[in-house]
Structures are given as C-alpha cells and as structure tokens.
C-alpha atoms as a PDB file:
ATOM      1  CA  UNK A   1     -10.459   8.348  31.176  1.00  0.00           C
ATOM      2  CA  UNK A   2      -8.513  11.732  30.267  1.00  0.00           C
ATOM      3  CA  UNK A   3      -7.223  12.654  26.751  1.00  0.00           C
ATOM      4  CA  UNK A   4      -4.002  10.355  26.301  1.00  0.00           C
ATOM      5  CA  UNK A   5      -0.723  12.329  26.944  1.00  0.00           C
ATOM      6  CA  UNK A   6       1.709  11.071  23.550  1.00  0.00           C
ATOM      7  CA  UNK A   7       5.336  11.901  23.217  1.00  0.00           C
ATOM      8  CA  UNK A   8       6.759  11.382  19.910  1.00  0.00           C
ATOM      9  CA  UNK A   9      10.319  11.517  18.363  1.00  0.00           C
ATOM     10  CA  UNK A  10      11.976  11.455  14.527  1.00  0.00           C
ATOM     11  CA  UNK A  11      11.678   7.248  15.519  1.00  0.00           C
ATOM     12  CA  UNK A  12       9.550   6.626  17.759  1.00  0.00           C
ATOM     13  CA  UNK A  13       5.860   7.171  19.787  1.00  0.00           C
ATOM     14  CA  UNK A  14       4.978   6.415  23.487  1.00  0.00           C
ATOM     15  CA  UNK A  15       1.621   6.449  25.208  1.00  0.00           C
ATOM     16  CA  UNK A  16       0.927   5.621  28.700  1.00  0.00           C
ATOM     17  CA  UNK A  17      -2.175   3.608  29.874  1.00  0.00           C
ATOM     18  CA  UNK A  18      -2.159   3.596  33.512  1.00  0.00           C
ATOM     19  CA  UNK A  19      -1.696   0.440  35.473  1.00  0.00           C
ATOM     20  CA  UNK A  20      -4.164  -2.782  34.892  1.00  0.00           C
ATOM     21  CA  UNK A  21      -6.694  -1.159  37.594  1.00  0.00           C
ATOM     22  CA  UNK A  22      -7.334   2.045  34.724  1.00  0.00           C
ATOM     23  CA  UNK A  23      -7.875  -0.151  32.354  1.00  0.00           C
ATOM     24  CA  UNK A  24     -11.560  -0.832  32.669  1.00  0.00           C
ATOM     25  CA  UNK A  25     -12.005   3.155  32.890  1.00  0.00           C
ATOM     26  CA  UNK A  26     -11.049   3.337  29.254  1.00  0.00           C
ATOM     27  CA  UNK A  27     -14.143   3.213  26.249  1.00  0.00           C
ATOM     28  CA  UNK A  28     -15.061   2.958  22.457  1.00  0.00           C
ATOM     29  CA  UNK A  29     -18.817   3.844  20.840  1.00  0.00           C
ATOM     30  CA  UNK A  30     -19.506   1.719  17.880  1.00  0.00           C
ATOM     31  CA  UNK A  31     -22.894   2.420  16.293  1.00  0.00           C
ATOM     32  CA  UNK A  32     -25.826   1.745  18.740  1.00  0.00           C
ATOM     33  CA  UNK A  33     -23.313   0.042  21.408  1.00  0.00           C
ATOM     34  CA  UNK A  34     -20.472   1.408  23.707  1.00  0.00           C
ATOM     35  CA  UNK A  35     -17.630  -0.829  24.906  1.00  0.00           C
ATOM     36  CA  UNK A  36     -16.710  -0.318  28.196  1.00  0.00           C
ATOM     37  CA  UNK A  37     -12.205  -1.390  28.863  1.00  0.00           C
ATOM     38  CA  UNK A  38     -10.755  -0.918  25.214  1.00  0.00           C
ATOM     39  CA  UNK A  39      -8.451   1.458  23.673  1.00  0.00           C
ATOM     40  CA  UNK A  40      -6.996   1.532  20.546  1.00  0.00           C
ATOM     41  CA  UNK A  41      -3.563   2.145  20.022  1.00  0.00           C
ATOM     42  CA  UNK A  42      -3.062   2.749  16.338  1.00  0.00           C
ATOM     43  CA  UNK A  43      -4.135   6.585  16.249  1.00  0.00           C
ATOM     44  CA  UNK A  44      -2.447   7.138  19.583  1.00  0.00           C
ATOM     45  CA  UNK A  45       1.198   5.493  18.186  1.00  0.00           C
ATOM     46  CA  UNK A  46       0.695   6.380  15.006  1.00  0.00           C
ATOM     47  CA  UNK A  47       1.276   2.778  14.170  1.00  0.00           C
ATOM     48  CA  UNK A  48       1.459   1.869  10.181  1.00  0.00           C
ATOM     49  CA  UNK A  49       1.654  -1.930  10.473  1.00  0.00           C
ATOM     50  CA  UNK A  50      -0.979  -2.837  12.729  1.00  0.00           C
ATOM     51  CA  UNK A  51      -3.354  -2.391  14.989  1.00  0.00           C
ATOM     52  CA  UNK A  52      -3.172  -2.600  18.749  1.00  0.00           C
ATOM     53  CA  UNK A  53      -6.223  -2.703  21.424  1.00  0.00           C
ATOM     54  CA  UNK A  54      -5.735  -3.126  25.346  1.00  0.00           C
ATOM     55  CA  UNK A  55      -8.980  -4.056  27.131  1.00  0.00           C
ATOM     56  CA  UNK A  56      -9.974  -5.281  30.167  1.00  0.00           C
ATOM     57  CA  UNK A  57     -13.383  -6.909  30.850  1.00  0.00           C
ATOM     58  CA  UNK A  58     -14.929  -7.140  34.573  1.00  0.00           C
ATOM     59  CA  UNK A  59     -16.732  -9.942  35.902  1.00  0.00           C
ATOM     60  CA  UNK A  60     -19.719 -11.134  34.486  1.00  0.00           C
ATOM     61  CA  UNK A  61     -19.141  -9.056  31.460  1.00  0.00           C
ATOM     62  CA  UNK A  62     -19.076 -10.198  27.926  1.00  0.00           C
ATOM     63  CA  UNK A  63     -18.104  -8.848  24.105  1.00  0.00           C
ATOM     64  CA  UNK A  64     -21.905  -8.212  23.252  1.00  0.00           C
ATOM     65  CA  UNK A  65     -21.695  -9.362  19.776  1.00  0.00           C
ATOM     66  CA  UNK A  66     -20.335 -12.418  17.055  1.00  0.00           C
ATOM     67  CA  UNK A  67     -17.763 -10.432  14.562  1.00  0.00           C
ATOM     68  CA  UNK A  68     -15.600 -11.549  11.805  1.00  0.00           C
ATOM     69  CA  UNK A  69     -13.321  -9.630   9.916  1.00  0.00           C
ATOM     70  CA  UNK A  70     -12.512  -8.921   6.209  1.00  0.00           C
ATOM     71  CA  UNK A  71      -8.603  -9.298   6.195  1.00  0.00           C
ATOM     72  CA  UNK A  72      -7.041  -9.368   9.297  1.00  0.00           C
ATOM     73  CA  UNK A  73      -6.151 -11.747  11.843  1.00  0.00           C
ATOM     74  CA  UNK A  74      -5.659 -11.166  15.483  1.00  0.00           C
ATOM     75  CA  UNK A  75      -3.724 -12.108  18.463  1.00  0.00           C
ATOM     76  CA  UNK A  76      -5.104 -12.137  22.120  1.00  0.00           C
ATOM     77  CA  UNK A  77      -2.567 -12.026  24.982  1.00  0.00           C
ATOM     78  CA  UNK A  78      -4.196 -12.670  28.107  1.00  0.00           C
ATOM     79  CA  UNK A  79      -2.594 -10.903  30.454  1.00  0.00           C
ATOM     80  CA  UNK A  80      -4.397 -11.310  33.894  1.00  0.00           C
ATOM     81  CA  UNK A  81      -7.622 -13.364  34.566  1.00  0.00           C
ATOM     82  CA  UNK A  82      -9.300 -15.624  33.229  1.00  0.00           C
ATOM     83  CA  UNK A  83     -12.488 -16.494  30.870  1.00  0.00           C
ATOM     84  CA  UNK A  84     -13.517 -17.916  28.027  1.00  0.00           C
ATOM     85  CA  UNK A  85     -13.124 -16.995  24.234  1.00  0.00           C
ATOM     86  CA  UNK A  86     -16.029 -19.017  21.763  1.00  0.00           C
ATOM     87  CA  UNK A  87     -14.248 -19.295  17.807  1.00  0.00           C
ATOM     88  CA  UNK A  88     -17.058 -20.877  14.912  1.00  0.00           C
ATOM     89  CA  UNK A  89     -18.603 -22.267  17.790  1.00  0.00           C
ATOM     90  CA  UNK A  90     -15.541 -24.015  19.933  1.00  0.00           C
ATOM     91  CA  UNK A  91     -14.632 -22.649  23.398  1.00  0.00           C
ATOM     92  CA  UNK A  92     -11.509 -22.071  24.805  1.00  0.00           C
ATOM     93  CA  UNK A  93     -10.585 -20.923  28.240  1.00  0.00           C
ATOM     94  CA  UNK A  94      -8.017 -18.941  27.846  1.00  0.00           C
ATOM     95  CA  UNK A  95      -5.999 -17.223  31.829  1.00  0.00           C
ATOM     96  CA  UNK A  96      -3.212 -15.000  32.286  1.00  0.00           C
ATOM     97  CA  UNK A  97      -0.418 -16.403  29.841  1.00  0.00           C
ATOM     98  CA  UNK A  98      -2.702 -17.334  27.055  1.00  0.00           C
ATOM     99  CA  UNK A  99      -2.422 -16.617  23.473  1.00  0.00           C
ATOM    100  CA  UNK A 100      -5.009 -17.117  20.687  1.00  0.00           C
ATOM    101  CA  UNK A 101      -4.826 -16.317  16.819  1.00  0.00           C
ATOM    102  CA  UNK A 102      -7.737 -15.919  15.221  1.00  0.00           C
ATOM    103  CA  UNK A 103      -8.275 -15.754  11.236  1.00  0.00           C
ATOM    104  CA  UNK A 104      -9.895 -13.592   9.827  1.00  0.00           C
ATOM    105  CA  UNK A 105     -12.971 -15.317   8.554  1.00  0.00           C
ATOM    106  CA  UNK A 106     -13.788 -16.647  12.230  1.00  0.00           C
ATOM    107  CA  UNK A 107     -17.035 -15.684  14.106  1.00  0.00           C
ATOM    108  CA  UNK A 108     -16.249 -14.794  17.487  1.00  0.00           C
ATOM    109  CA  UNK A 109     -17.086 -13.724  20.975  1.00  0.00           C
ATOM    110  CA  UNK A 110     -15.420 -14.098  24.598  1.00  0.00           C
ATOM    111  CA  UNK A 111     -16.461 -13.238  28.285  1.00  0.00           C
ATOM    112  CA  UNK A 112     -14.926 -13.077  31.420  1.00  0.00           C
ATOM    113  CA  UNK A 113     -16.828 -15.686  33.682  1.00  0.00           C
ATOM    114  CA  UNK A 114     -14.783 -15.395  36.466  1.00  0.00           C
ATOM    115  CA  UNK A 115     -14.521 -13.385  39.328  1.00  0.00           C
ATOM    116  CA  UNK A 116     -12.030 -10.965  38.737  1.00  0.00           C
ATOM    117  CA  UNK A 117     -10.669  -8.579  35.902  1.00  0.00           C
ATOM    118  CA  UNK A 118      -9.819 -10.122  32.577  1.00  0.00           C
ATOM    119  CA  UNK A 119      -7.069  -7.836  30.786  1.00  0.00           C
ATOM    120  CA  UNK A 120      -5.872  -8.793  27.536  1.00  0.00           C
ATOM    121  CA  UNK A 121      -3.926  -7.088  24.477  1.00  0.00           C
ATOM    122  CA  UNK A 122      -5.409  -8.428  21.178  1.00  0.00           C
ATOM    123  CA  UNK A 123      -3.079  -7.219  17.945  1.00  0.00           C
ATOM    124  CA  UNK A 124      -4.844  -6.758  14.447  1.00  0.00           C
ATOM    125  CA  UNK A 125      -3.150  -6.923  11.278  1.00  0.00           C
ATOM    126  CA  UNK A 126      -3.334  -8.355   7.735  1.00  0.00           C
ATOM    127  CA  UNK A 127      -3.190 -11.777   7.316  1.00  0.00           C
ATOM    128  CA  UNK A 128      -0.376 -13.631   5.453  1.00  0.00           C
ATOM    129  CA  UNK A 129       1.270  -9.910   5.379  1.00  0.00           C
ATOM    130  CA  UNK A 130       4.136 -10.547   7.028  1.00  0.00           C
ATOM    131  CA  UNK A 131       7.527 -10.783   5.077  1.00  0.00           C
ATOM    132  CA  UNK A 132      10.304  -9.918   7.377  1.00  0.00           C
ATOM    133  CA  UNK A 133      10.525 -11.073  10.857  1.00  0.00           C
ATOM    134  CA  UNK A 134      12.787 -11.672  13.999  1.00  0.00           C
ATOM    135  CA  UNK A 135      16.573 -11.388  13.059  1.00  0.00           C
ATOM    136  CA  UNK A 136      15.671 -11.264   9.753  1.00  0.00           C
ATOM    137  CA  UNK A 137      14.482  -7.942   9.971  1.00  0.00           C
ATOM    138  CA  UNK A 138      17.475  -6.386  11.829  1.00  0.00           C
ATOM    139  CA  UNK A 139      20.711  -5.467  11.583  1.00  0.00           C
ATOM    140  CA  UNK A 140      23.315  -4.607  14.289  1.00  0.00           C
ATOM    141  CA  UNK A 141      25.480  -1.485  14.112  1.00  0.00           C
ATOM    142  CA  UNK A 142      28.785  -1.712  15.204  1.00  0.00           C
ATOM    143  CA  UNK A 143      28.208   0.779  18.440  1.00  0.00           C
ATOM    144  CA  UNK A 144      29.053   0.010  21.958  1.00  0.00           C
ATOM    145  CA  UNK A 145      26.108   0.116  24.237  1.00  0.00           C
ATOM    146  CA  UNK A 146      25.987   3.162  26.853  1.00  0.00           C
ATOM    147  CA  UNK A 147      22.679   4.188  28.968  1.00  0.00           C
ATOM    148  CA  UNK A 148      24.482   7.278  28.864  1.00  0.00           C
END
C-alpha cells in the first residue's frame, strides 16, 4: 500500500489506514520473512508510550513463527473474524470482540482458521509500566464545550 499520508499538530498525530478491506494490502520484512496485513503505528504517530500494530490475516493464513518478548506485554483486540491464538502451548479462540494480554515471557503464535478475514489491533508496551490511568490521569478545564 502507498506511503501513509500523516497530519500532525503542537498535540496531536493522525494517520489513516483505509477501511478493514486495505488492511491485508499493508506489509513488514523481518529478516528472511515478510508479513503480509501489519502496520506499525509507532513511527507513523510518533507515539512515545507504546506501540501499536493493525493487521489483518486471510484465511488459511498463520503468524509463521513462536516469539516471546524481552519486556513488553501486549494486547490483541479482535476486531472482525475469527481464529485461534496458541500461548505456552494453550489455545484460545479468540472472534470479533475478543481481547487477550499476553506477558511478555509467553511463546506465541495465532492463525486465522476460518473462512474469512481476521483483523485485529494488538498494543505493545512495557510491562508493569503503567502509573497513571483512567480519571486518574486527567483533569477537566473549566471550558464549555463548542464543535465550533
């Protein structure tokens, strides 16, 4: 797919990915393999905290090898489809609304073993790194709201 148009601001970053059907069309190369349906986001955003991948896997296909990795844990959010996702051994099937953490330390590998696309959003970052959160992390200005 075509070179990723980014607009940026003081506060903020936006990238657009196409609809679900593009998603397949996207790629990576990792030494001696390509990975057809990822992206990273991290580059593309800019992001600091965290990284972000959106993939999409078509039928019959599969991640090609077991990984682990060194510090951080990630979350899949299945967003369409269905398949399977194998952790240390145990599988899950996982469909559209499913959400798996994985630590760190786990081997693992999925596949899409049904008959449609399989799009998911997995999101990398450090484990136990996280110190503020939800409304603990926010504060509310005294400003009427206007779409102006």
């Amino acid at each position: 797919m075509s070179k990723q148009e980014v607009k940026t601001g003081i506060h903020f970053s936006q990238v657009e990915t196409g609809d679900l059907s593009q998603w397949p069309d996207y790629s990576i190369s990792l030494p001696g393999v390509d990975l057809p349906g990822k992206l990273f986001l991290k580059d593309l955003l800019g992001l600091t905290g965290c990284e972000i991948s959106i993939n999409s896997m078509m039928p019959g296909e599969s991640m090609p090898f077991y990984h682990r990795h060194h510090h951080n844990e990630e979350v899949y959010i299945f967003i369409k489809g269905q398949g399977q996702v194998q952790i240390d051994g145990k599988i899950l099937d996982v469909k559209e609304g499913s959400i798996v953490r994985i630590g760190p330390e786990a081997e693992r590998l999925w596949r899409n073993n049904s008959d449609e696309q399989l799009a998911y959003i997995v999101l990398q970052v450090k484990e136990n790194s996280l110190g503020q959160y939800g409304v603990d992390d926010a504060s509310v200005p005294e400003k009427a709201v206007s779409w102006g």
